[in-house]
Structure formats: C-alpha cells, structure tokens
Protein backbone atom coordinates (compact mmCIF):
# COMPACT_ATOMS: atom_id res chain seq x y z
CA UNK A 1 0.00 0.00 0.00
CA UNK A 2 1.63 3.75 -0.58
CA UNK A 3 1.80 5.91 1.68
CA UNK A 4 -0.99 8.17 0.00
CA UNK A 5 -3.58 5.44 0.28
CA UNK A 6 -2.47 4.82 3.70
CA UNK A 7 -2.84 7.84 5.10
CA UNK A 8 -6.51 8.00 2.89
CA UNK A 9 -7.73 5.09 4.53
CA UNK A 10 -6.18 5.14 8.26
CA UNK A 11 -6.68 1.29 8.08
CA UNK A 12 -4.05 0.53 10.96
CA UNK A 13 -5.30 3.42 13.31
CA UNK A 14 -8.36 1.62 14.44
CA UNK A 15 -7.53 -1.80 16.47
CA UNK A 16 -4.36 -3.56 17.86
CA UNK A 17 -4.66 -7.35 18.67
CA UNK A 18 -7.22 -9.52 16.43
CA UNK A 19 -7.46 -12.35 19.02
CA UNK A 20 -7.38 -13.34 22.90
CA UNK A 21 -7.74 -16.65 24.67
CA UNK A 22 -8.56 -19.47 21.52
CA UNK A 23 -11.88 -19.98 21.18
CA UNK A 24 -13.04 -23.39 22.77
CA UNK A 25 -14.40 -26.00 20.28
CA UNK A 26 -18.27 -25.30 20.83
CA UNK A 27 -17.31 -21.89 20.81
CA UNK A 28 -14.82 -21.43 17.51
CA UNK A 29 -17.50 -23.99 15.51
CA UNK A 30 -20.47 -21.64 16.50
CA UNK A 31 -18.77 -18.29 15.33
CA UNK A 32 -17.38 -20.40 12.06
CA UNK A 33 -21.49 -21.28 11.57
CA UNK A 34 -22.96 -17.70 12.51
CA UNK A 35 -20.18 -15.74 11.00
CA UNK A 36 -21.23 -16.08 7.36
CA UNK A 37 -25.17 -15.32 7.98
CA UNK A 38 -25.01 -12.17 9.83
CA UNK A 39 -21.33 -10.75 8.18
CA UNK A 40 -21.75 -7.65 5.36
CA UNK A 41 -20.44 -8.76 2.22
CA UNK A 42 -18.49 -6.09 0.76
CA UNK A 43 -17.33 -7.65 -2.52
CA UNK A 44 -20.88 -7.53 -3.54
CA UNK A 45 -22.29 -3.49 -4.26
CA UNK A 46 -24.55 -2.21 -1.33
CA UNK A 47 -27.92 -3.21 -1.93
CA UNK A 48 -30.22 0.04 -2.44
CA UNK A 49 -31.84 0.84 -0.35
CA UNK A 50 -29.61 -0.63 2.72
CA UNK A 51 -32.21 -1.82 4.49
CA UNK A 52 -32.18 -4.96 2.22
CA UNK A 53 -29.66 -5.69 4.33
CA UNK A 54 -31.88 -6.91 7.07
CA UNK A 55 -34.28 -10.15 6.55
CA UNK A 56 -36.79 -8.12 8.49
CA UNK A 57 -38.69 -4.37 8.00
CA UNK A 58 -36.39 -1.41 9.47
CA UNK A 59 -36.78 2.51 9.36
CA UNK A 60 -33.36 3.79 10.43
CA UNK A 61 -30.11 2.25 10.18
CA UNK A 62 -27.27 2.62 12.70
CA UNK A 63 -23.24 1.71 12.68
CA UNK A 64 -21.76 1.21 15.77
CA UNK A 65 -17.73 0.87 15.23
CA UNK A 66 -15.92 -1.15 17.95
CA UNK A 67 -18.88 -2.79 19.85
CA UNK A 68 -16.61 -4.64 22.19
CA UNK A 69 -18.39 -7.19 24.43
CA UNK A 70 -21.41 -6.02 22.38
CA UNK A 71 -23.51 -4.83 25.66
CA UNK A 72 -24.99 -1.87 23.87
CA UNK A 73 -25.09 -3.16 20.72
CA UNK A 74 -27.26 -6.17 21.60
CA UNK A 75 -29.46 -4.00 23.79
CA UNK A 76 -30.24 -1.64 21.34
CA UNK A 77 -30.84 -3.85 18.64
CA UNK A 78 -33.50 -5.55 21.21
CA UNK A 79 -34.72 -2.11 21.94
CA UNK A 80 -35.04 -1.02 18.52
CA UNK A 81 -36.40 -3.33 16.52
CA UNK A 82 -37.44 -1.21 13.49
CA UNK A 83 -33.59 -0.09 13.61
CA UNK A 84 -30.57 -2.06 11.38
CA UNK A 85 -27.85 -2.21 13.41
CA UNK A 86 -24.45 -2.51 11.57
CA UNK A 87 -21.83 -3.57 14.34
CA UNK A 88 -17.58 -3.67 13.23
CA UNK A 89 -15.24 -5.62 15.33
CA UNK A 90 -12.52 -7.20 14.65
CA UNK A 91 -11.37 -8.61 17.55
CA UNK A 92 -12.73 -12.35 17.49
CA UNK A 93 -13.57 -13.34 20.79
CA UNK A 94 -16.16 -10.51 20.57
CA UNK A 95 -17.26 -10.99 17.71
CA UNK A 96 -18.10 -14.43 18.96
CA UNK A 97 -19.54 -13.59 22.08
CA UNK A 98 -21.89 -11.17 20.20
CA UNK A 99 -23.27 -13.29 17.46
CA UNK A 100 -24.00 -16.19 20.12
CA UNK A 101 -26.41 -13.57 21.93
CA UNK A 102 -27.70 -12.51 18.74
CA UNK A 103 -28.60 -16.13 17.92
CA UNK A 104 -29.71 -16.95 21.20
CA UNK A 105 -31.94 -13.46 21.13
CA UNK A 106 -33.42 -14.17 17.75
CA UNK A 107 -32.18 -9.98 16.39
CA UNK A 108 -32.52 -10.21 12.70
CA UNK A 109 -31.53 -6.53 12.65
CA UNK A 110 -28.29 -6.69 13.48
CA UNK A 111 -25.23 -7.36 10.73
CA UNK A 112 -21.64 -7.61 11.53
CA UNK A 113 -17.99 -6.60 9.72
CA UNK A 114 -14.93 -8.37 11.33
CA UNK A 115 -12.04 -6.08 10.09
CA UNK A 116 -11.28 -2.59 9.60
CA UNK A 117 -14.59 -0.07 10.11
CA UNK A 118 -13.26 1.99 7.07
CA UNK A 119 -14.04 -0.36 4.76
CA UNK A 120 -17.54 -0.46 5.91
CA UNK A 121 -17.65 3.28 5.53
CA UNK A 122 -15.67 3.44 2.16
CA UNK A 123 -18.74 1.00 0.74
CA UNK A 124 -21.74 2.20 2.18
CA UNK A 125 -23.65 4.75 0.06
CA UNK A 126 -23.79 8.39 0.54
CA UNK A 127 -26.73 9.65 3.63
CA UNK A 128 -27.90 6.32 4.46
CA UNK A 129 -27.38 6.42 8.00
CA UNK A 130 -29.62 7.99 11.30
CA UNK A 131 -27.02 7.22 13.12
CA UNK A 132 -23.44 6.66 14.11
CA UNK A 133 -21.55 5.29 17.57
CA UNK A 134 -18.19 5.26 18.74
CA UNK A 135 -18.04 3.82 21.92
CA UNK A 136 -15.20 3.77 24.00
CA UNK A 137 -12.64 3.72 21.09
CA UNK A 138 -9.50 2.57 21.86
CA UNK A 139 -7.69 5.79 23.62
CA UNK A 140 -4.37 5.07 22.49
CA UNK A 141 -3.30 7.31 25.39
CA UNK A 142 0.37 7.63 24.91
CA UNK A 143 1.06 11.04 22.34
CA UNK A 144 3.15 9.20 19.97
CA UNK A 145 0.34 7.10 19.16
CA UNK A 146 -2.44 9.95 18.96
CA UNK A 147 -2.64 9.40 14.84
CA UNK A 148 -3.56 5.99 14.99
CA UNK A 149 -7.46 7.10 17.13
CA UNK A 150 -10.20 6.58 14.80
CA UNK A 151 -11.70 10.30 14.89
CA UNK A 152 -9.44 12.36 12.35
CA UNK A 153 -10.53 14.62 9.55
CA UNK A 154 -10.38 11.60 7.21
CA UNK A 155 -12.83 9.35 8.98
CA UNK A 156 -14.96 12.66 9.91
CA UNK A 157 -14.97 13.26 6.23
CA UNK A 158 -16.29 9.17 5.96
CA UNK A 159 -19.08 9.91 8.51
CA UNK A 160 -20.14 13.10 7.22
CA UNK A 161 -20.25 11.37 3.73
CA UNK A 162 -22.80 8.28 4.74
CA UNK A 163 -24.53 10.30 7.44
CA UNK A 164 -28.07 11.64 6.44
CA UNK A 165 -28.58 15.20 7.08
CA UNK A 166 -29.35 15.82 10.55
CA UNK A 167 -27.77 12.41 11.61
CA UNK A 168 -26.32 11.98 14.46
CA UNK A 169 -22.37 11.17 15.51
CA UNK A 170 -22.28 10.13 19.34
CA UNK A 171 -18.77 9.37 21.07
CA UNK A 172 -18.35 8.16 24.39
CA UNK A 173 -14.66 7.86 26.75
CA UNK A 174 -13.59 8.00 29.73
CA UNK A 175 -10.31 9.55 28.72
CA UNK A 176 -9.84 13.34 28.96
CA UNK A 177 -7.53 13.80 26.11
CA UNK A 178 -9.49 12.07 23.82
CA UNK A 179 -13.06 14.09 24.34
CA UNK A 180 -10.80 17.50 24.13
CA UNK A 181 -9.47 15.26 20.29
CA UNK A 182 -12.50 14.90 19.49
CA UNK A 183 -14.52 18.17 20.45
CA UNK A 184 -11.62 19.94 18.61
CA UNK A 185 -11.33 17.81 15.24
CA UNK A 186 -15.12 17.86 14.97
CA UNK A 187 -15.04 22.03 15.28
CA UNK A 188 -12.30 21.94 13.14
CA UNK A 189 -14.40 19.68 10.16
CA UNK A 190 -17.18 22.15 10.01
CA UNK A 191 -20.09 19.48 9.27
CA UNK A 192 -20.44 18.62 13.15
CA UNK A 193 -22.36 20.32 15.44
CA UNK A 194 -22.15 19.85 18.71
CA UNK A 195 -25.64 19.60 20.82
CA UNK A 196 -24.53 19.92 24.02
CA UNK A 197 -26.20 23.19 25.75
CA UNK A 198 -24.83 22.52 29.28
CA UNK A 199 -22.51 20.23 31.37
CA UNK A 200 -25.30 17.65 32.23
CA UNK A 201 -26.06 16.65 28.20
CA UNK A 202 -22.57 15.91 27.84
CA UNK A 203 -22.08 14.42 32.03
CA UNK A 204 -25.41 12.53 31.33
CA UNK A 205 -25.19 8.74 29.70
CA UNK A 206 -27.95 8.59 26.49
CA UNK A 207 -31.13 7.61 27.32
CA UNK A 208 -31.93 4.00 27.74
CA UNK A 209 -28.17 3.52 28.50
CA UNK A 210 -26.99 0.24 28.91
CA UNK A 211 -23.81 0.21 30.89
CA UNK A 212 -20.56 -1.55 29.63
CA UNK A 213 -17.81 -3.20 31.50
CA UNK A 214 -15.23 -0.78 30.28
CA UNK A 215 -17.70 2.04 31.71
CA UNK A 216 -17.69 0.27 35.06
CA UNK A 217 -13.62 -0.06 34.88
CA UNK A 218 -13.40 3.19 34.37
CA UNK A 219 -15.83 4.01 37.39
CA UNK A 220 -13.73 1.69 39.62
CA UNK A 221 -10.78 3.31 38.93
CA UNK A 222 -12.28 6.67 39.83
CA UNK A 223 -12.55 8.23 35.88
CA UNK A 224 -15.84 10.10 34.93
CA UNK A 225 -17.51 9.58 31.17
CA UNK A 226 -18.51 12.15 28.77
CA UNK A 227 -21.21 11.35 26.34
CA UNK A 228 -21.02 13.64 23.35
CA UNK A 229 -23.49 14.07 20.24
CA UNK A 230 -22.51 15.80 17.39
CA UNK A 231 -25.47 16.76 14.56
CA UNK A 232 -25.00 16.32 10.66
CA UNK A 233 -24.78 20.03 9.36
C-alpha cells in the first residue's frame, strides 16, 4: 500500500490485537457457523436501499464501530427493533460472544464486519445512515500514538459522507484527552455540530443507557464519562 492510500484510509489506526484466549471447540465452531449469515459482504455493491440488508422491516439504520463485548449493541438492537444495526469488530472473541447472543436473542436486525470499520464506511452509500456510535474507542493514550485514534478529519470526512442530514455522531470515553481530540477535530471539520447546551447533556449517559464493562472499569478506577453528540450540518 503507498503511503498516500495509507494515510486516505487510516486502516491501521483503528484496532491492535485480532485475538485473545482461543476460542473453545463449541465456541470457535459456533462463530465459524454464525459468522457467514449475519457478516456484510463487501465484494458484492450495497444493496439500495440498505435496508435490504436486514431479513426483516427497518426505518433507520445505525453503525456502531468497535462494539466490544457487544452490551450496547445487543441491547439496542432488542430495543429497537425497526432499527438495522451494523456492528464492526474485529477482535474475534467478541465478535463471537456477540453473534452467540444474537442467535440466542433471535435480532434479525443486526449485521456484523470483522475487520477494519473503514471499509464499511468506504462502501456504504452516501446519507444512508440515522445514526453513528463510537463507543469507548480505543484511547491510544500515549502522544506518539495519537494518529492511529479513529476520529481524524479523514474518517470525519467518511461519517459526514454516509450520514443523512441531521444524523447523528455520538462518542463516548472516559479519557480526557481524547473528548478534548475529538470536540476539537469535529469544530475543526465544520459538518459537526455539537448539541450539548450545558454540562449535564454531555455528564449525562444517552437515554436508555446500557452500561458496559469498560464504563464500570473506568468508574472503579475513579474516571468520569462524557457522552457527546454531534449533529449532521
């Protein structure tokens, strides 16, 4: 890859490790059965409209890009049923532990990606999403690493792209530095607004919140979240 399309696509800045603990047998032959019914397919076009995605009727269509242990993304998809979820993760033993709840749970609206979330965004099609989460993004804390986070003018310029207008960006951390990153490289796009009005929308977890295990790390070692929306303008 040159060095031009590498710094187009940001494909590296997104995830470190791919695996954990091996999967167990029951385990490894349940995600290699599961895997191929619920993944996108990106080396067919996306179907128009996007909602063909789903086997089952939807009215808005979210991505959520990192869904970890899949808490949220589960809980939504439960909550929401008229709602496609799109979930990218490419760390394995989540995406396992995700579809089995999905099977077990019966959500038809949820569809999965297992690599890098920029090639989900480089293939959708322009304003076809309500909605967009990053959750908890890796924080890579240490400065030298700051390029590799996933919010930079390139990927704001992917959201903006498949975002409907009005649609919404929310971002949730628990790490200082990276709200301040964000706040500043979504002023500094133009095509974000932030909704905030005070310190409790931003102090205040979105509503039907389903807390994660990283949230309640972060609680027990005595860090705060913010919880930031950002409008399509």
């Amino acid at each position: 890859m040159i060095d031009t399309e590498r710094r187009s696509r940001a494909t590296e800045a997104f995830f470190g490790r791919r695996k954990g603990k091996a999967l167990r047998g029951q385990q490894a032959e349940k995600l290699e059965a599961l895997l191929p019914r619920y993944i996108v397919d990106l080396s067919a076009p996306a179907p128009q409209p996007l909602n063909d995605l789903f086997p089952v009727p939807t009215e808005r269509l979210r991505l959520e890009i990192g869904f970890g242990g899949g808490e949220h993304l589960i809980h939504r998809a439960l909550e929401q049923p008229k709602t496609g979820f799109i979930g990218v993760e490419p760390f394995v033993n989540s995406m396992q532990k995700l579809l089995a709840r999905v099977d077990d749970a019966g959500a038809h609206n949820i569809r999965v990606y297992n690599d890098d979330a920029t090639q989900v965004l480089d293939w959708l099609p322009d304003g076809c999403l309500d909605q967009i989460d990053l959750l908890y993004p890796d924080p890579w804390p240490k400065k030298k690493h700051w390029k590799r986070r996933f919010v930079s003018q390139v990927n704001l310029a992917r959201f903006h792209r498949v975002l409907k207008p009005g649609a919404l960006f929310c971002f949730a951390s628990d790490i200082d530095t990276y709200v301040n990153w964000t706040l500043q490289h979504c002023q500094a796009h133009g095509g974000f607004e932030w909704t905030a009005r005070n310190a409790a929308d931003w102090l205040t977890p979105y509503e039907g919140w389903p807390s994660t295990r990283y949230e309640a790390k972060a609680r027990r070692e005595g860090r705060s979240s913010a919880y930031l929306t950002f409008r399509k303008v």
